[in-house]
Protein backbone atom coordinates (compact mmCIF):
# COMPACT_ATOMS: atom_id res chain seq x y z
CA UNK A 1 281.79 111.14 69.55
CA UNK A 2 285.56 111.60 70.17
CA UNK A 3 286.61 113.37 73.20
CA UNK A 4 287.68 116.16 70.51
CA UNK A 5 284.41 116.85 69.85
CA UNK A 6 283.50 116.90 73.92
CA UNK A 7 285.68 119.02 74.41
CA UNK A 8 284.76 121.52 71.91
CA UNK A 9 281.06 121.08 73.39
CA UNK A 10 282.93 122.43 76.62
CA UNK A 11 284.70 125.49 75.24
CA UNK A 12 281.58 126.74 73.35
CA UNK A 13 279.73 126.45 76.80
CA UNK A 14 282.58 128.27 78.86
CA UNK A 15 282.46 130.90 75.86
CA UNK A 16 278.88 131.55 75.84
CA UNK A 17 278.36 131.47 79.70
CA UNK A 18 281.19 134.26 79.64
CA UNK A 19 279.73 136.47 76.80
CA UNK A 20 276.61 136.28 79.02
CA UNK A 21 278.86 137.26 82.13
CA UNK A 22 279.97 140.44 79.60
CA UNK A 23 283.27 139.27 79.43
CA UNK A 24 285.56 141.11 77.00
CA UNK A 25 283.91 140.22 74.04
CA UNK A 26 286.97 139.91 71.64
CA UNK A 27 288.93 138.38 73.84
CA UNK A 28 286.72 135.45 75.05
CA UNK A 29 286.12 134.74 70.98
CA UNK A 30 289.62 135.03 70.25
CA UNK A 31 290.77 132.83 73.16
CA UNK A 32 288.18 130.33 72.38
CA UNK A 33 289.07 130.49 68.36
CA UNK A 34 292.37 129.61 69.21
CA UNK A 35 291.58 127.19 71.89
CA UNK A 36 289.35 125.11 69.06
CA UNK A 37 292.38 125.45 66.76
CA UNK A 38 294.62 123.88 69.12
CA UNK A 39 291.94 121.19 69.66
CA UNK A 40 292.13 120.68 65.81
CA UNK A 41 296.15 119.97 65.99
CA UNK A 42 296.39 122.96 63.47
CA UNK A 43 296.70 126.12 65.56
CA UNK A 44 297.68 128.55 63.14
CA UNK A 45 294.97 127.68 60.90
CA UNK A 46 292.73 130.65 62.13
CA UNK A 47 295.51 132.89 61.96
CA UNK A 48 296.02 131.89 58.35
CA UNK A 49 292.40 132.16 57.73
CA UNK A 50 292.30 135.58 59.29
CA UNK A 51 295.32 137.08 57.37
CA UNK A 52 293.45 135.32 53.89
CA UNK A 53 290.80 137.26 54.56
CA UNK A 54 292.39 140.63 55.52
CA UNK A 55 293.57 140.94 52.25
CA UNK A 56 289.88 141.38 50.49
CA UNK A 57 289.68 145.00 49.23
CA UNK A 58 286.06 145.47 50.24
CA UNK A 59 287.10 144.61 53.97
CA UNK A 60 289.85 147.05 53.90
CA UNK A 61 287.26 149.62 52.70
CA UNK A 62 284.97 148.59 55.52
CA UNK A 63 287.49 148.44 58.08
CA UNK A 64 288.82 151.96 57.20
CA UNK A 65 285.54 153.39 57.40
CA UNK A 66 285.03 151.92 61.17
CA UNK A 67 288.29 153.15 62.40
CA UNK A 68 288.00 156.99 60.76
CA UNK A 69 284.21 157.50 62.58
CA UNK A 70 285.86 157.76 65.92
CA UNK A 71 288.16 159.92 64.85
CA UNK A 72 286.13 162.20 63.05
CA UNK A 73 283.11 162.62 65.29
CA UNK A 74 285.41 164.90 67.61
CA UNK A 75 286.26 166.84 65.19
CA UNK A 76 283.00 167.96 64.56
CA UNK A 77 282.21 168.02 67.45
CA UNK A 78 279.61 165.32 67.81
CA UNK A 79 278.56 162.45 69.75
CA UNK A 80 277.54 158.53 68.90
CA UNK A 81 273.80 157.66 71.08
């Protein structure tokens, strides 16, 4: 195996050790995403990929939907378990 592939073995590791530590969440995938890009010699490839995909309309939909709960839950006045 080429040390590329070691040291992606590594990083998945360090991720999953700090998801278990309750790291920020987001940020340890998003560090470690771009991390495995740079390992690839094509770090804007998951930025690419990520743009390609914010452009599906059922996403958008989704995404909307997540971001408008929070705000309307005050609203009326109630409260997620």
């Amino acid at each position: 195996m080429p040390i590329t592939g070691w040291i992606a073995i590594l990083v998945l590791i360090v991720m999953c050790y700090m998801l278990i530590k309750q790291y920020e969440t987001r940020m340890v995938l998003f560090g470690g995403g771009f991390i495995l890009c740079c390992i690839s010699l094509a770090p804007m490839a998951g930025l690419n990929a990520f743009a390609k995909t914010m452009t599906n309309g059922a996403l958008i939909t989704a995404i909307c939907s997540a971001t408008g709960l929070p705000i309307a839950l005050p609203i009326q006045s109630a409260t997620v378990p």
